[in-house]
Protein backbone atom coordinates (compact mmCIF):
# COMPACT_ATOMS: atom_id res chain seq x y z
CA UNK A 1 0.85 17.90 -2.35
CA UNK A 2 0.42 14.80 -4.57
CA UNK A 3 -3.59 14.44 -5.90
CA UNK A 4 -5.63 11.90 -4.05
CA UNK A 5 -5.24 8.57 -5.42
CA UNK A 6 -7.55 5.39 -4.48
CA UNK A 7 -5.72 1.74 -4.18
CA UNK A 8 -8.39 -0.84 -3.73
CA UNK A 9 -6.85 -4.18 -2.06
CA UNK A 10 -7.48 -7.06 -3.09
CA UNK A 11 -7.37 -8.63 -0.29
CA UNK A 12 -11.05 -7.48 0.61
CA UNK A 13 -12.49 -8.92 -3.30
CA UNK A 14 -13.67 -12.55 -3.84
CA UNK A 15 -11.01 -14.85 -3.88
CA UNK A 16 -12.80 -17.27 -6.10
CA UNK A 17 -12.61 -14.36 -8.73
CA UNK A 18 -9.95 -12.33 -8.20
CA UNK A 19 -9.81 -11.08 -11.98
CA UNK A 20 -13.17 -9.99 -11.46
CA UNK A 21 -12.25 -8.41 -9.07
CA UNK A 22 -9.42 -6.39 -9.86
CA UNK A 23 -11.44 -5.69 -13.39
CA UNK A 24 -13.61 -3.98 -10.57
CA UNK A 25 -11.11 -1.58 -9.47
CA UNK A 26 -10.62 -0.97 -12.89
CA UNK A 27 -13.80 -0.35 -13.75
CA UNK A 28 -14.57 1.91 -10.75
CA UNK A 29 -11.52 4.33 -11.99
CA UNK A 30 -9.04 3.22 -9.43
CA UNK A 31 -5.46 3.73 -10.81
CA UNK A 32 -3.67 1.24 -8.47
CA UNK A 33 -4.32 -2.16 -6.69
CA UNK A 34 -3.19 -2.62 -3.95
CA UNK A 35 -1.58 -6.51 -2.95
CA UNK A 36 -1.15 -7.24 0.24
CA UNK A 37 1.54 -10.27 0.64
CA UNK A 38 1.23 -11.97 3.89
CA UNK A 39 4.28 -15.07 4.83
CA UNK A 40 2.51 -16.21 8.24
CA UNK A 41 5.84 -15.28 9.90
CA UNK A 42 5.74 -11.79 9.63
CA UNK A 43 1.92 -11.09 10.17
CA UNK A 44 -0.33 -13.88 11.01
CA UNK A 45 -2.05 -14.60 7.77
CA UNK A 46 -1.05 -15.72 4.61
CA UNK A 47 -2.59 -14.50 1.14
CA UNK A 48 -0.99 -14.52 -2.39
CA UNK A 49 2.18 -15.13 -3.85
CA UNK A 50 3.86 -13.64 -6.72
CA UNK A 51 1.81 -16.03 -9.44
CA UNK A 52 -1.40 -14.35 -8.29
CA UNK A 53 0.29 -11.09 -9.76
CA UNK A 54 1.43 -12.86 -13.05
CA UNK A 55 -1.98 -14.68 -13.27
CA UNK A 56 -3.81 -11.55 -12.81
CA UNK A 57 -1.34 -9.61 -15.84
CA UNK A 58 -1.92 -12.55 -17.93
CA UNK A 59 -5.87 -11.95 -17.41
CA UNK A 60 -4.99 -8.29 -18.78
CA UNK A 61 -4.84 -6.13 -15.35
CA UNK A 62 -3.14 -3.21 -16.41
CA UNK A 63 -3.46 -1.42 -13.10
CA UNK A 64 -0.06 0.20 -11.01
CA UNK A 65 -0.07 -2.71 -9.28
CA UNK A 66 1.42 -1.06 -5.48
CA UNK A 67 2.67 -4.60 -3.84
CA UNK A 68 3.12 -4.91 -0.30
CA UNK A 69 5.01 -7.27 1.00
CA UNK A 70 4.49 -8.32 5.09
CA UNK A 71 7.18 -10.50 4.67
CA UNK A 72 9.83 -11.57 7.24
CA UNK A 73 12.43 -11.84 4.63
CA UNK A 74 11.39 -9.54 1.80
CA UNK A 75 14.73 -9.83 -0.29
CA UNK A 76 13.75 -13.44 -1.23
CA UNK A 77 10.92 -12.51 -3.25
CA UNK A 78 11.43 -9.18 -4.11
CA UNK A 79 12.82 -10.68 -7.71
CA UNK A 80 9.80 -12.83 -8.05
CA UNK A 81 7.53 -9.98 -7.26
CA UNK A 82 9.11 -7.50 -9.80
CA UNK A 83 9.16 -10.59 -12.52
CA UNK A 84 5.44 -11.20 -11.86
CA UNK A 85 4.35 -7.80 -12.70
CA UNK A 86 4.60 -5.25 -9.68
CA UNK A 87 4.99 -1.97 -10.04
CA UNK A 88 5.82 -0.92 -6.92
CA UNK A 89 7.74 -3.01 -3.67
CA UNK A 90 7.05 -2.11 -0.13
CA UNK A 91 9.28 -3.52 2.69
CA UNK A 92 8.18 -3.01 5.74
CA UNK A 93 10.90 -0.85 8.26
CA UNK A 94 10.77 -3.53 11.19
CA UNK A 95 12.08 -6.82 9.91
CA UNK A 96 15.88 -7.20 10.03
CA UNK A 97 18.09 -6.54 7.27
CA UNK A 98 19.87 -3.88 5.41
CA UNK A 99 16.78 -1.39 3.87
CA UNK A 100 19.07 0.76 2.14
CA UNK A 101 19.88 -2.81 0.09
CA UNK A 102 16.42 -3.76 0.16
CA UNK A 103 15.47 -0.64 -1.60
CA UNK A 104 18.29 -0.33 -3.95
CA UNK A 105 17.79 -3.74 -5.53
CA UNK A 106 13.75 -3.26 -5.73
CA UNK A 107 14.90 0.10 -7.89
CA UNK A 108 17.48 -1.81 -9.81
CA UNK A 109 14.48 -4.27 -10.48
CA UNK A 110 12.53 -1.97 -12.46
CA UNK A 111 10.04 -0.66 -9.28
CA UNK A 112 9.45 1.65 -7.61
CA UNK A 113 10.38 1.22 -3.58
CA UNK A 114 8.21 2.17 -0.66
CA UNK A 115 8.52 1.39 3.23
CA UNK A 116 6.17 0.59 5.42
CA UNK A 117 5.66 1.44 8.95
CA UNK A 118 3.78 -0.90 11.21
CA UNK A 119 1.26 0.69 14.60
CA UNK A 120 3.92 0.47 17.43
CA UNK A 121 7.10 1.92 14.73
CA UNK A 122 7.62 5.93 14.97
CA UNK A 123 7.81 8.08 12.42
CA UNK A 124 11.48 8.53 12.81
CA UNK A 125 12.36 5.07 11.61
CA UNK A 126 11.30 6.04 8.49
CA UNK A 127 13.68 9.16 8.19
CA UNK A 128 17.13 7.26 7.13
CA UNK A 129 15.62 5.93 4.20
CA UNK A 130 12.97 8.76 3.41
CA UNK A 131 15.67 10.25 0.25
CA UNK A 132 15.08 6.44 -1.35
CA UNK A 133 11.77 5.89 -1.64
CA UNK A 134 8.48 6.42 -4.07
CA UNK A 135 6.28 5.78 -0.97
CA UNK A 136 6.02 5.48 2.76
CA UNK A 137 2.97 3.54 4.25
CA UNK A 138 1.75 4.26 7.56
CA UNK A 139 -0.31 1.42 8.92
CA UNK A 140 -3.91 2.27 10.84
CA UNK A 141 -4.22 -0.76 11.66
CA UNK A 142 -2.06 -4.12 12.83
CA UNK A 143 -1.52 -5.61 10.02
CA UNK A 144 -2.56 -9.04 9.19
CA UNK A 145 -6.28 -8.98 8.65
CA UNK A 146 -8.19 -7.18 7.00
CA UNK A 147 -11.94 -5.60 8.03
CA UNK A 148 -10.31 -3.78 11.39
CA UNK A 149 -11.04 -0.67 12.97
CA UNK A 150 -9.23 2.95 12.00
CA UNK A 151 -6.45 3.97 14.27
CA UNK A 152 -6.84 7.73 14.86
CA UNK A 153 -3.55 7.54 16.96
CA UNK A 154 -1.58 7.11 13.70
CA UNK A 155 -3.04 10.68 12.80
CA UNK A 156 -0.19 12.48 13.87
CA UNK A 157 2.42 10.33 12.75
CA UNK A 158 1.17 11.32 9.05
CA UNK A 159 1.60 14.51 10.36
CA UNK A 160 5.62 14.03 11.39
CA UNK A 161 5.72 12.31 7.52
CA UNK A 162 4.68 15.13 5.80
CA UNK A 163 6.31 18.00 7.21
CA UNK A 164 9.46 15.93 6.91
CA UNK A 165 8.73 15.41 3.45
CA UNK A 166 7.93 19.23 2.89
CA UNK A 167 11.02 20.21 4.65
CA UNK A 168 13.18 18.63 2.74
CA UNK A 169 11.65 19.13 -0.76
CA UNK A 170 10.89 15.30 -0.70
CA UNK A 171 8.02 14.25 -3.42
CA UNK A 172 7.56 10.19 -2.15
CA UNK A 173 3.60 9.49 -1.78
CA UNK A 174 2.37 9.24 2.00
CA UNK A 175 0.10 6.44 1.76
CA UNK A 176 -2.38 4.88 4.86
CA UNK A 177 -3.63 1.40 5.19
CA UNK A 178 -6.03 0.07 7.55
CA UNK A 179 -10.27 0.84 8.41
CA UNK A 180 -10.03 3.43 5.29
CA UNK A 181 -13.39 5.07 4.04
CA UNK A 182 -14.20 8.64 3.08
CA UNK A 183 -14.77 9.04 6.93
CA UNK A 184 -11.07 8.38 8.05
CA UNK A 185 -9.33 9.14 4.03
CA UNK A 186 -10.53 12.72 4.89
CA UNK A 187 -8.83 12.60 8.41
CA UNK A 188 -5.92 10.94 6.65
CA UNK A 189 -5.69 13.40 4.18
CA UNK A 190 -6.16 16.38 6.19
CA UNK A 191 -2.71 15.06 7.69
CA UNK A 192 -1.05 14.54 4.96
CA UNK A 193 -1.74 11.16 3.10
CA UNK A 194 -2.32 11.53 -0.39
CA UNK A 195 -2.85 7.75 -1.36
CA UNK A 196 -5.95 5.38 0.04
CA UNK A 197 -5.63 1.70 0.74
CA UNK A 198 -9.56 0.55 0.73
CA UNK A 199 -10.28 -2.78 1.36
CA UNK A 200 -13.72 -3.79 2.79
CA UNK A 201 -14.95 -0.15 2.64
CA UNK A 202 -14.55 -0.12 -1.51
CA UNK A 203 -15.54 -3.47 -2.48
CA UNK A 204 -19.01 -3.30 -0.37
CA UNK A 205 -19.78 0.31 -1.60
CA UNK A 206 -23.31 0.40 -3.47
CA UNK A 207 -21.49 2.45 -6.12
CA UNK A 208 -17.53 1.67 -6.64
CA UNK A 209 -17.15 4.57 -9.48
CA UNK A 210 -18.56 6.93 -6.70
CA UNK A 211 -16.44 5.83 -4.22
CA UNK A 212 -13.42 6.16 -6.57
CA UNK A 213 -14.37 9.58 -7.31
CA UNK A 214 -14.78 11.14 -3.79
CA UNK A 215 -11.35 9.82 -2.69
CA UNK A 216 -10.21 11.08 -6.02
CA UNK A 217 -11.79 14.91 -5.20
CA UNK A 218 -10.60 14.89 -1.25
């Protein structure tokens, strides 16, 4: 099993400062940011483009910068992305289009690929794809906003994940996104998930580093 690892998203800092607030992360001892790109097609929201990424390198973020892209045509951007300074593209499973493509060009790009999974998709669309991919990314909540409620009915499709993934000597990260704190990452982990998107529950912590460090020791 891969060691805990904490991806604060950004989407939860101050958007006036978003340096500051990724220097936060940073600061805290969070490895990766997580960027959460939102069309207003896909999901009904829209947040940053691939600029926010470059602006945010040029400001010197050096963080694994784990870009996911709610997008109903990912493979127009994915270029973009990579260019601005991802390190890692996730598609999401549901839009339509050819995945295996999708993934193969964010690899040829330089990144690493992941696929996401939204509430209402099973496990099993995952599994034609689970050989090409870094990381899958199970969704507790709708996506779209941020600040809702854990789903504890995605619990066992983390389960389905991992024993796939141990079956089949697989090594991609099982990561969950949506109403994570220590609370739920310890649920999350206990069935499987080994990375933590944390939104609202990081950024208004009294102590970030402390935070950090008990996702880090789950």
């Amino acid at each position: 099993m891969h060691a805990a690892l904490l991806a604060p998203s950004l989407l939860a800092g101050d958007h006036a400062h978003l340096a500051a607030s990724a220097a936060a992360a940073a600061t805290a001892g969070a490895p990766w940011l997580h960027l959460d790109l939102m069309d207003g097609a896909f999901v009904p929201n829209l947040t940053f483009g691939p600029e926010t990424l470059a602006a945010l390198r040029r400001a010197g973020c050096q963080l694994f910068f784990d870009t996911h892209l709610m997008l109903a045509e990912p493979d127009r951007y994915l270029e973009a992305f990579a260019r601005a300074g991802a390190n890692l593209i996730t598609v999401h499973v549901e839009p339509p289009g050819d995945r295996h493509a999708t993934l193969s060009r964010i690899r040829e790009l330089g990144c690493q690929t992941g696929l996401a999974l939204n509430p209402g998709t099973p496990a099993a669309a995952a599994v034609p794809f689970l050989e090409q991919v870094d990381l899958v990314l199970v969704m507790t909540v709708q996506p779209g906003f941020g600040g809702q409620p854990f789903r504890r009915d995605m619990l066992p499709k983390l389960r389905e994940l991992d024993a796939w993934r141990a079956a089949r000597g697989l090594r991609f990260r099982l990561e969950v996104d949506g109403g994570i704190d220590l609370a739920t990452a310890a649920e999350c982990r206990a069935a499987g998930a080994d990375t933590f998107v944390a939104g609202t529950s990081f950024y208004r912590a009294p102590d970030q580093a402390a935070f950090a460090g008990a996702v880090a020791r789950l």
